[in-house]
C-alpha atoms as a PDB file:
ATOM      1  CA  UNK A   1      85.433 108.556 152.456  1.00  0.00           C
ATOM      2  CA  UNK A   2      83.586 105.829 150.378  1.00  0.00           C
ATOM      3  CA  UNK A   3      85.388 103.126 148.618  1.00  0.00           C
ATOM      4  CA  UNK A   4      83.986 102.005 145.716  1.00  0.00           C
ATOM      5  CA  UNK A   5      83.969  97.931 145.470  1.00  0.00           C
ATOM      6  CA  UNK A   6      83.974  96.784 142.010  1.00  0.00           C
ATOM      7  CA  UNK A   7      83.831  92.896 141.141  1.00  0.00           C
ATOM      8  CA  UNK A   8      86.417  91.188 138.940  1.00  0.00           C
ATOM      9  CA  UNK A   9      83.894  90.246 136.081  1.00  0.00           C
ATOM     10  CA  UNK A  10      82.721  94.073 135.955  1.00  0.00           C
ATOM     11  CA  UNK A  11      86.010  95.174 135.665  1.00  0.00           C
ATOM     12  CA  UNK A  12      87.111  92.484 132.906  1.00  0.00           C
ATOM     13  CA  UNK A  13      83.866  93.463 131.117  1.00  0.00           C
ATOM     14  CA  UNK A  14      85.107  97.544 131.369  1.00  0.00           C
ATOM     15  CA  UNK A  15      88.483  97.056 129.765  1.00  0.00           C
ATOM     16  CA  UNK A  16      87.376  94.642 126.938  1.00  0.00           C
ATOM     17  CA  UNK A  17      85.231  97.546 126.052  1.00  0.00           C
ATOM     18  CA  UNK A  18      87.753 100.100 126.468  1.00  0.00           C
ATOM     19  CA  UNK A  19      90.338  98.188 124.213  1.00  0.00           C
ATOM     20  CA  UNK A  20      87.386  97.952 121.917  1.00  0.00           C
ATOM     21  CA  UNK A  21      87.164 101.097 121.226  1.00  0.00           C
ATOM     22  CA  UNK A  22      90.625 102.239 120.978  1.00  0.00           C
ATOM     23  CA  UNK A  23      90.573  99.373 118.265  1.00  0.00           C
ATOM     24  CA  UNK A  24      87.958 101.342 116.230  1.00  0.00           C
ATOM     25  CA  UNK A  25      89.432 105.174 116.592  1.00  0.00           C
ATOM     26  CA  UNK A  26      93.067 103.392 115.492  1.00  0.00           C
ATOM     27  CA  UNK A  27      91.501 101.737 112.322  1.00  0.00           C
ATOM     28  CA  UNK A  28      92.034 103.584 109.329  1.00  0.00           C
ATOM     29  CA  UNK A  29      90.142 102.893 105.950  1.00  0.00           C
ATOM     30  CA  UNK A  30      92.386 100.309 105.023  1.00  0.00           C
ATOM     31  CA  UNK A  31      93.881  99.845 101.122  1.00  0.00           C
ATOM     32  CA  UNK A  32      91.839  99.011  98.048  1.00  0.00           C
ATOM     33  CA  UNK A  33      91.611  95.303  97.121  1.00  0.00           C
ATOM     34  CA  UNK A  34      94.075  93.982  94.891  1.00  0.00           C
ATOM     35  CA  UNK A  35      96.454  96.782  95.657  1.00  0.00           C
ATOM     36  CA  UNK A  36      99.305  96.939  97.442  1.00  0.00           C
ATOM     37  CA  UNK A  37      99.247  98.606 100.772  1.00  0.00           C
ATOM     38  CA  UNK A  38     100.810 101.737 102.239  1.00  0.00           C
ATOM     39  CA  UNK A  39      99.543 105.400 102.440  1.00  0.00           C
ATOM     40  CA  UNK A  40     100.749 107.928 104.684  1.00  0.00           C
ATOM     41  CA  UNK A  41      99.909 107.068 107.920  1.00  0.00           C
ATOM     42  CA  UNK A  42      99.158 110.595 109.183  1.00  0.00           C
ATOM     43  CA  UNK A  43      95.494 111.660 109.848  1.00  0.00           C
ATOM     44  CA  UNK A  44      95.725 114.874 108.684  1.00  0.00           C
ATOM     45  CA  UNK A  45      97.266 113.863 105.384  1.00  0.00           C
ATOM     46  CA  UNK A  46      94.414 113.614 102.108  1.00  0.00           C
ATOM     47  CA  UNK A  47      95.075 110.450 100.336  1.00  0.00           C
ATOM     48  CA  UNK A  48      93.686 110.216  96.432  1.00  0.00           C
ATOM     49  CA  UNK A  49      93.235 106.758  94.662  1.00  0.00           C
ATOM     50  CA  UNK A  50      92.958 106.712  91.571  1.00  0.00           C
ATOM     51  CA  UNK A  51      92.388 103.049  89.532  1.00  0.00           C
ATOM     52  CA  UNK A  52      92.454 103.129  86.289  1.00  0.00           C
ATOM     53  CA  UNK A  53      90.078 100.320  85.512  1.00  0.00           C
ATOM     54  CA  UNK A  54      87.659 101.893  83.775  1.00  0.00           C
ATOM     55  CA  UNK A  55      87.854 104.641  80.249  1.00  0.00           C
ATOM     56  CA  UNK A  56      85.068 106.791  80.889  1.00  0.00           C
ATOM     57  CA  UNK A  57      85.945 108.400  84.624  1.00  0.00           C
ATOM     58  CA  UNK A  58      89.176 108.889  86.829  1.00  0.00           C
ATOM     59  CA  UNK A  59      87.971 109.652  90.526  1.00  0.00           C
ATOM     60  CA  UNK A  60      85.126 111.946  89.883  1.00  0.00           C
ATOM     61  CA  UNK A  61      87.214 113.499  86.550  1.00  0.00           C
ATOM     62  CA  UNK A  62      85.521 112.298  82.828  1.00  0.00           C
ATOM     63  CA  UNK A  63      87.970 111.213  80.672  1.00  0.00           C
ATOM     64  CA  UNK A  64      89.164 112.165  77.238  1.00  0.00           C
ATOM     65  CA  UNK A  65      90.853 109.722  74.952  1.00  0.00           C
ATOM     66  CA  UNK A  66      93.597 109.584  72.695  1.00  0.00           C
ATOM     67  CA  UNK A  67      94.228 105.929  70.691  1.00  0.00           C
ATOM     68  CA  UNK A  68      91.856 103.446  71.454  1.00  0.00           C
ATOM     69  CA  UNK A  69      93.568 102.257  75.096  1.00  0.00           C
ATOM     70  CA  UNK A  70      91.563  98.912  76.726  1.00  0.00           C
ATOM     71  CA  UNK A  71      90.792  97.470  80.202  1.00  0.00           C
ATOM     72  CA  UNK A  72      91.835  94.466  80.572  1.00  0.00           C
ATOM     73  CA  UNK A  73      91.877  91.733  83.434  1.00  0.00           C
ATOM     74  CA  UNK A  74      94.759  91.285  85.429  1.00  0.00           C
ATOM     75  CA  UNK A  75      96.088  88.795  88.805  1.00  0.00           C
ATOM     76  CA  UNK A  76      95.671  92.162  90.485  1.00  0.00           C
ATOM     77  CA  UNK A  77      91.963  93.644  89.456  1.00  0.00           C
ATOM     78  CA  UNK A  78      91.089  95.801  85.992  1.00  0.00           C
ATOM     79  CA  UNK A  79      93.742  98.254  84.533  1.00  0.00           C
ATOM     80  CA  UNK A  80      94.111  99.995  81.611  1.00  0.00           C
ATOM     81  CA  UNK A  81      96.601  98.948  78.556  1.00  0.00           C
ATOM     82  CA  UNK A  82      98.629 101.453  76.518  1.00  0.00           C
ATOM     83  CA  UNK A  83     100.179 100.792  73.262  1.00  0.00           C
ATOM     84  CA  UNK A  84     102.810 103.079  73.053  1.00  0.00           C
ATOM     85  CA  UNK A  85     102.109 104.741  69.928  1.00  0.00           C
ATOM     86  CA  UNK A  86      98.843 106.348  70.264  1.00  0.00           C
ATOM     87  CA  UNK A  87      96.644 105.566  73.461  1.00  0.00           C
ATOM     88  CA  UNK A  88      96.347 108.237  76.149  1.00  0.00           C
ATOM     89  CA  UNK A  89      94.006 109.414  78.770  1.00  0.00           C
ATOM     90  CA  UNK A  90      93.310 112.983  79.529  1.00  0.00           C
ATOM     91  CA  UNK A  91      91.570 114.677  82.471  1.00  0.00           C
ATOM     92  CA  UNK A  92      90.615 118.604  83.208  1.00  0.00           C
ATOM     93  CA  UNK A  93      92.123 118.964  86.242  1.00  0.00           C
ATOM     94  CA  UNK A  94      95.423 117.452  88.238  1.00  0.00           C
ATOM     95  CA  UNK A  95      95.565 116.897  91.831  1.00  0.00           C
ATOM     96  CA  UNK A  96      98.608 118.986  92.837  1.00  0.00           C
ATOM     97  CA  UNK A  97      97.165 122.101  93.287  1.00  0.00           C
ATOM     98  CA  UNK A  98      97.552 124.322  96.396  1.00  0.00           C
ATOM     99  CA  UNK A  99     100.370 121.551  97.488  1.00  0.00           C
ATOM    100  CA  UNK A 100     103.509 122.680  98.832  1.00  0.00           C
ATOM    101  CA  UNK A 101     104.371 118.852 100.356  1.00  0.00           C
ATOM    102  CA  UNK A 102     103.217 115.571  98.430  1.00  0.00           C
ATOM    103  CA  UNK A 103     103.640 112.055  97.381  1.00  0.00           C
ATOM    104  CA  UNK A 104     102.620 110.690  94.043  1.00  0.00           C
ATOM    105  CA  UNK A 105     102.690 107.263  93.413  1.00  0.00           C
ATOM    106  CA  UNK A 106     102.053 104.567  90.728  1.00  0.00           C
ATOM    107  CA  UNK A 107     101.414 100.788  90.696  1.00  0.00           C
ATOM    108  CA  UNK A 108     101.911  99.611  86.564  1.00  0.00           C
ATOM    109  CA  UNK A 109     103.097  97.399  84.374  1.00  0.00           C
ATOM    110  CA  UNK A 110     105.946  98.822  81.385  1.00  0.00           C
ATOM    111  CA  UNK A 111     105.922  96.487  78.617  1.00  0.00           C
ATOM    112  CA  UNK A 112     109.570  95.130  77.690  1.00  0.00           C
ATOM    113  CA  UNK A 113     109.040  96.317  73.687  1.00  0.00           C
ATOM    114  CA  UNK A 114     107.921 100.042  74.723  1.00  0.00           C
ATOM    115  CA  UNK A 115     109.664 103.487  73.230  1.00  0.00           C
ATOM    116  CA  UNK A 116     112.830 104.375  74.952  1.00  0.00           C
ATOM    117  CA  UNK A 117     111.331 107.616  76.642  1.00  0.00           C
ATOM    118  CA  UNK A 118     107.709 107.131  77.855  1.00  0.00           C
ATOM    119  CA  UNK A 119     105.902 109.873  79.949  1.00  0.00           C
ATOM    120  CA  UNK A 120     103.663 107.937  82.017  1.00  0.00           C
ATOM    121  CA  UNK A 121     101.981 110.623  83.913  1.00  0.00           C
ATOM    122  CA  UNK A 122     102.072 114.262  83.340  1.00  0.00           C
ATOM    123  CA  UNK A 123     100.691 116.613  85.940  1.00  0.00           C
ATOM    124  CA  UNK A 124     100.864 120.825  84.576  1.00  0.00           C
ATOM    125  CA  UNK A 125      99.518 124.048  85.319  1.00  0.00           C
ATOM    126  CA  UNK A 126      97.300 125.620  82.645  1.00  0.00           C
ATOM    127  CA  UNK A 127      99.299 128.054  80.246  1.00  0.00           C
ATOM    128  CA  UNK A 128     102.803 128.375  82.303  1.00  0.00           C
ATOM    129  CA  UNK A 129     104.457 124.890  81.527  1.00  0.00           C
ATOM    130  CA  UNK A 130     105.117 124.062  85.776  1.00  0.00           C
ATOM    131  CA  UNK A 131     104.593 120.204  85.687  1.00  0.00           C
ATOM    132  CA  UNK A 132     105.567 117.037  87.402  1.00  0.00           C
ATOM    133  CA  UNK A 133     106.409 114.452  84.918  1.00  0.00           C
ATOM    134  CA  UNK A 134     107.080 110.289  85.825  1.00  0.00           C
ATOM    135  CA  UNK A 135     109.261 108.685  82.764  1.00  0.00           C
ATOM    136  CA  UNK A 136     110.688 105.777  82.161  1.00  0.00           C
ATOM    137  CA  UNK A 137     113.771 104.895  79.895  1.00  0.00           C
ATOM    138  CA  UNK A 138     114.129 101.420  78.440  1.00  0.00           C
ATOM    139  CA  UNK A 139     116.894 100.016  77.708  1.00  0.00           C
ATOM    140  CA  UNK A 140     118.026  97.509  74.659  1.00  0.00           C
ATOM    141  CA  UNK A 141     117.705  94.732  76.898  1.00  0.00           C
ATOM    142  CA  UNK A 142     114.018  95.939  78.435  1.00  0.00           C
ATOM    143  CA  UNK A 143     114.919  96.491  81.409  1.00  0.00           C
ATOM    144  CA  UNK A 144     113.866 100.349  82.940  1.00  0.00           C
ATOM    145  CA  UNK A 145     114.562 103.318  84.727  1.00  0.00           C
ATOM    146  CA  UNK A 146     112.992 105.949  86.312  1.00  0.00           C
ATOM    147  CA  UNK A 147     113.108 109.499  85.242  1.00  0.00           C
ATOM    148  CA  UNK A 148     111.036 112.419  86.935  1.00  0.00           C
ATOM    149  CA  UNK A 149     111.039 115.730  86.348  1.00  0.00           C
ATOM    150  CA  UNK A 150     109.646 118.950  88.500  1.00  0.00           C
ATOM    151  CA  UNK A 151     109.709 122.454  86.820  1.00  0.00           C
ATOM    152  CA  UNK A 152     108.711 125.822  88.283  1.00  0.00           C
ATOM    153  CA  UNK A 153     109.584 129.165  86.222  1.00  0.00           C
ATOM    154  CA  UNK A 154     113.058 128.762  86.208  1.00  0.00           C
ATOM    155  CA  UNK A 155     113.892 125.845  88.598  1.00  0.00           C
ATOM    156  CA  UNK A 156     113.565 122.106  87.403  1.00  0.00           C
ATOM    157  CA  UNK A 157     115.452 119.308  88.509  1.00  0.00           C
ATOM    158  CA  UNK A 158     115.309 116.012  86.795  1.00  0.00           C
ATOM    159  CA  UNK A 159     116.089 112.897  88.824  1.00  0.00           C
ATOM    160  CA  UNK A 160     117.459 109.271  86.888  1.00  0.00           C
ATOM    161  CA  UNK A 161     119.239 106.527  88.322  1.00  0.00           C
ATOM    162  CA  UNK A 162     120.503 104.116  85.389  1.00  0.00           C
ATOM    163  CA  UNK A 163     121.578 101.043  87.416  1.00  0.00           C
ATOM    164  CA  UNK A 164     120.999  98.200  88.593  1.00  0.00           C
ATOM    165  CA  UNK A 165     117.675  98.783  86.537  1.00  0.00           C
ATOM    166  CA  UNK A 166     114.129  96.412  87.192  1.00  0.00           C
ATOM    167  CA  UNK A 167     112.943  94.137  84.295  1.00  0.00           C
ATOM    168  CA  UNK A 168     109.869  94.920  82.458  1.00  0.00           C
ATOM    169  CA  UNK A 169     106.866  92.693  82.111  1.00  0.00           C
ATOM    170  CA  UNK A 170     106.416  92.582  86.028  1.00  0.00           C
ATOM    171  CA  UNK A 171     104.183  95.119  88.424  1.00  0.00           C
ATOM    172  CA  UNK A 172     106.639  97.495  89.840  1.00  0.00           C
ATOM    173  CA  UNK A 173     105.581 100.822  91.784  1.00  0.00           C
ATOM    174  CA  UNK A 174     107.418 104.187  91.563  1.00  0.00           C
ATOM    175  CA  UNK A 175     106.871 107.254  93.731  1.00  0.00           C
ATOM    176  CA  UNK A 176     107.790 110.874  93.681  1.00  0.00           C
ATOM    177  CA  UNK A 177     108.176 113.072  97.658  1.00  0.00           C
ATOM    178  CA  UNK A 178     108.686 116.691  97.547  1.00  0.00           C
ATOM    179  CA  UNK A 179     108.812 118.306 101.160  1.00  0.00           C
ATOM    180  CA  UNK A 180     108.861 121.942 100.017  1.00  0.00           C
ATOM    181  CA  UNK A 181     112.522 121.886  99.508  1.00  0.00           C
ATOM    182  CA  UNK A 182     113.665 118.075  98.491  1.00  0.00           C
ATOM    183  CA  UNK A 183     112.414 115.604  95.572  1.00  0.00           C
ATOM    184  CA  UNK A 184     113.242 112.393  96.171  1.00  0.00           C
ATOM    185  CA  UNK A 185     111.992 108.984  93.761  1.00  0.00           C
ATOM    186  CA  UNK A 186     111.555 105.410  94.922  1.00  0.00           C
ATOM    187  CA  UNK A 187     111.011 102.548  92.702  1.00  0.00           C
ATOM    188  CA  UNK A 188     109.552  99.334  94.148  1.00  0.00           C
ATOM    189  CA  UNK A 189     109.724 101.447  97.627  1.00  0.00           C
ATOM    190  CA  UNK A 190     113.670 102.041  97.514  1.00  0.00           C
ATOM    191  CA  UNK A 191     114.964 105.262  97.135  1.00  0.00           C
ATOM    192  CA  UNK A 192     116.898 106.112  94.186  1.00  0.00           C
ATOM    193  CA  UNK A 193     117.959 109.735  94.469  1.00  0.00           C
ATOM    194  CA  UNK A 194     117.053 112.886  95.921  1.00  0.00           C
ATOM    195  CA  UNK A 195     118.022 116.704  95.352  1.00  0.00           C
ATOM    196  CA  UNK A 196     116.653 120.517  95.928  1.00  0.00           C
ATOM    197  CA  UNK A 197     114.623 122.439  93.706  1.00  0.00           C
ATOM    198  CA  UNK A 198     112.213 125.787  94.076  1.00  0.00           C
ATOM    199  CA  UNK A 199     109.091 124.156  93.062  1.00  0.00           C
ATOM    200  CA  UNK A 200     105.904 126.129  94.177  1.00  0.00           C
ATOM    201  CA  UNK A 201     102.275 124.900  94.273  1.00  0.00           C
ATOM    202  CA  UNK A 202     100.671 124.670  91.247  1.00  0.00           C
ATOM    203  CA  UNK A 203      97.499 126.548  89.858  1.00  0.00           C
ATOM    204  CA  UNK A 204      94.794 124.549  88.170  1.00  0.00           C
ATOM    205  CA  UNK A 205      95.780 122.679  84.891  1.00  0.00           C
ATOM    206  CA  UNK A 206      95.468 118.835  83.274  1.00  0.00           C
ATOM    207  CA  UNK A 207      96.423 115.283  83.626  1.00  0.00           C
ATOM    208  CA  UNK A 208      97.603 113.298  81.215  1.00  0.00           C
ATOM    209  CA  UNK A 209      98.268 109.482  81.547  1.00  0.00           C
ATOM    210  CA  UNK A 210     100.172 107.043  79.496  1.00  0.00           C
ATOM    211  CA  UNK A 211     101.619 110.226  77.358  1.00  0.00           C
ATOM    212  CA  UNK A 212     102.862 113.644  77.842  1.00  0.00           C
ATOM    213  CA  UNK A 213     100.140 116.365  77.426  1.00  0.00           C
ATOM    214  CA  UNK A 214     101.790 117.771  73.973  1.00  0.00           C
ATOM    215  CA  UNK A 215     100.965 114.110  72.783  1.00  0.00           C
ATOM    216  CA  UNK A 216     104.948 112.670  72.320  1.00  0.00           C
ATOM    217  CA  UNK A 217     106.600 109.679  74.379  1.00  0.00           C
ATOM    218  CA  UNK A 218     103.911 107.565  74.266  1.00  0.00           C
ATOM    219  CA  UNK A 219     103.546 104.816  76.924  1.00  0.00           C
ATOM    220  CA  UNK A 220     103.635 101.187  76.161  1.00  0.00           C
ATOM    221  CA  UNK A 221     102.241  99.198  79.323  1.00  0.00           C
ATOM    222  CA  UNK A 222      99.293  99.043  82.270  1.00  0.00           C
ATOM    223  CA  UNK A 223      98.355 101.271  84.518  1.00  0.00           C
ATOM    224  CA  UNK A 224      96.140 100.471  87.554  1.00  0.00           C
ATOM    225  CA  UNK A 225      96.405 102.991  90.083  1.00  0.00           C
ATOM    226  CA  UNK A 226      97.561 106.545  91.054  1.00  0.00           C
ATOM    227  CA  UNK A 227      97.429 107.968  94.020  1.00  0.00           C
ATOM    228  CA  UNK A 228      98.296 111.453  95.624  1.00  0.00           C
ATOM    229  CA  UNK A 229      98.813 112.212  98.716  1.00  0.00           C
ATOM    230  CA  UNK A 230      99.194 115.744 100.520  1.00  0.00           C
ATOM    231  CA  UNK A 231     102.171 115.292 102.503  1.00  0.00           C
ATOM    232  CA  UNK A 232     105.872 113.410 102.715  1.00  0.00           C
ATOM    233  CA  UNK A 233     104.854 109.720 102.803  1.00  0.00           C
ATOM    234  CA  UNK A 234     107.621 107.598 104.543  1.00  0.00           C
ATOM    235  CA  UNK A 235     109.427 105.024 102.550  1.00  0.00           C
ATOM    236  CA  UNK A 236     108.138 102.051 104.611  1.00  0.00           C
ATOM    237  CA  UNK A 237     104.714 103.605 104.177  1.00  0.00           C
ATOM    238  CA  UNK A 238     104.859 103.483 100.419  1.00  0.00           C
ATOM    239  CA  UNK A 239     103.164 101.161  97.705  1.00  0.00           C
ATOM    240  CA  UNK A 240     105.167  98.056  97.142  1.00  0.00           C
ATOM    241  CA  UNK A 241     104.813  95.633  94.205  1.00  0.00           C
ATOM    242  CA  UNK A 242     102.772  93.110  94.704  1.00  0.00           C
ATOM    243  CA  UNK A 243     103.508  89.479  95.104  1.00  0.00           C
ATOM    244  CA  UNK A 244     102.058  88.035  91.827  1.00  0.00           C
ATOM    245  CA  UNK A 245     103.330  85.514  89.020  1.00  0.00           C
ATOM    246  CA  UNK A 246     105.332  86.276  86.145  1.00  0.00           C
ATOM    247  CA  UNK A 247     102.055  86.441  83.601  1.00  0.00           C
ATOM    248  CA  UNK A 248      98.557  87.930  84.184  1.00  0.00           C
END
């Protein structure tokens, strides 16, 4: 039998390159700047980001405009500003479709002087009214809370959890999980509530952001990113606010 000598340099040299690549196949693609991190942490899951920093395209999607919404510099990169009477952004397409399990996700800014019911981000099939909706309802004293909303034929459920409510004027992050049986909503990464409803994959429809598609509960605030991912995102994988001051 031969025995194989090998020196202690060589073999220091062998594992430093071993443990350099098991470095590289664990990296991931890490999180966009000035955005919070998270994501789902599962290879096999497709993760959509969507910053809304600029008016004329949303991923690869053109936009169409309601109002006359703005970009505007913030502590955290570009986002778009809604005025809560008129500005809206529409796209041909939404990014549900075909998904029985997902995660959709927001980082923005409601304003503290907004309408009571805003529809921040309206995902429907064309021509059968099946939608996810994200809301928020202000309160007399601006603070917020979340309100979402999943319909399919006859099932809906709407989820809203009125206390303790976050204070406007601050960047907050809300999410939406639906596992094929359960939705469940986070704000700020904390879950809120959770219940079953018969929603189905959707067909092929529109977006609409900062208002409902129908063009009613217009959103007062700033939105800088969306994004979608195609599975059940833990809750200590989610977007969390980030650490900024109180003004931009």
């Amino acid at each position: 039998m031969t025995v194989w000598s090998v020196s202690p340099i060589l073999l220091a040299i062998m594992l430093l390159a071993v443990g350099a690549l098991s470095m590289r196949a664990g990296s991931g693609a890490g999180h966009p700047s000035g955005d919070p991190g998270g994501g789902a942490g599962q290879s096999s899951a497709k993760v959509v980001d969507w910053r809304i920093d600029n008016l004329a395209r949303i991923g690869d999607l053109p936009v169409t405009m309601a109002g006359t919404p703005r970009v505007v510099p913030t502590e955290i990169g570009d986002a778009a500003e809604f005025n809560g009477t008129s500005d809206g952004l529409f796209l041909d397409a939404h990014p549900l479709v075909g998904l029985g399990r997902f995660t959709v996700e927001v980082l923005f800014r409601p304003a503290a002087d907004g309408p009571t019911e805003q529809r921040f981000l309206h995902f429907e099939e064309a021509e059968t009214g099946n939608r996810m909706l994200l809301e928020t309802r202000l309160q007399p004293d601006g603070r917020w809370c979340l309100d979402t909303f999943l319909r399919h034929g006859e099932a809906s459920l709407t989820l809203i959890d009125r206390g303790p409510l976050p204070p406007s004027g601050g960047w907050h992050t809300v999410g939406l999980t639906f596992d094929g049986e359960t939705m469940t909503h986070y704000v700020d990464g904390a879950r809120e509530l959770s219940g079953a409803v018969a929603f189905k994959p959707l067909a092929q429809g529109r977006t609409s952001i900062g208002v409902r598609q129908n063009r009613v509960s217009w959103f007062k605030g700033r939105i800088r990113l969306i994004r979608i991912t195609s599975d059940v995102v833990p809750p200590s994988r989610l977007l969390k606010p980030p650490a900024t001051h109180a003004g931009d």
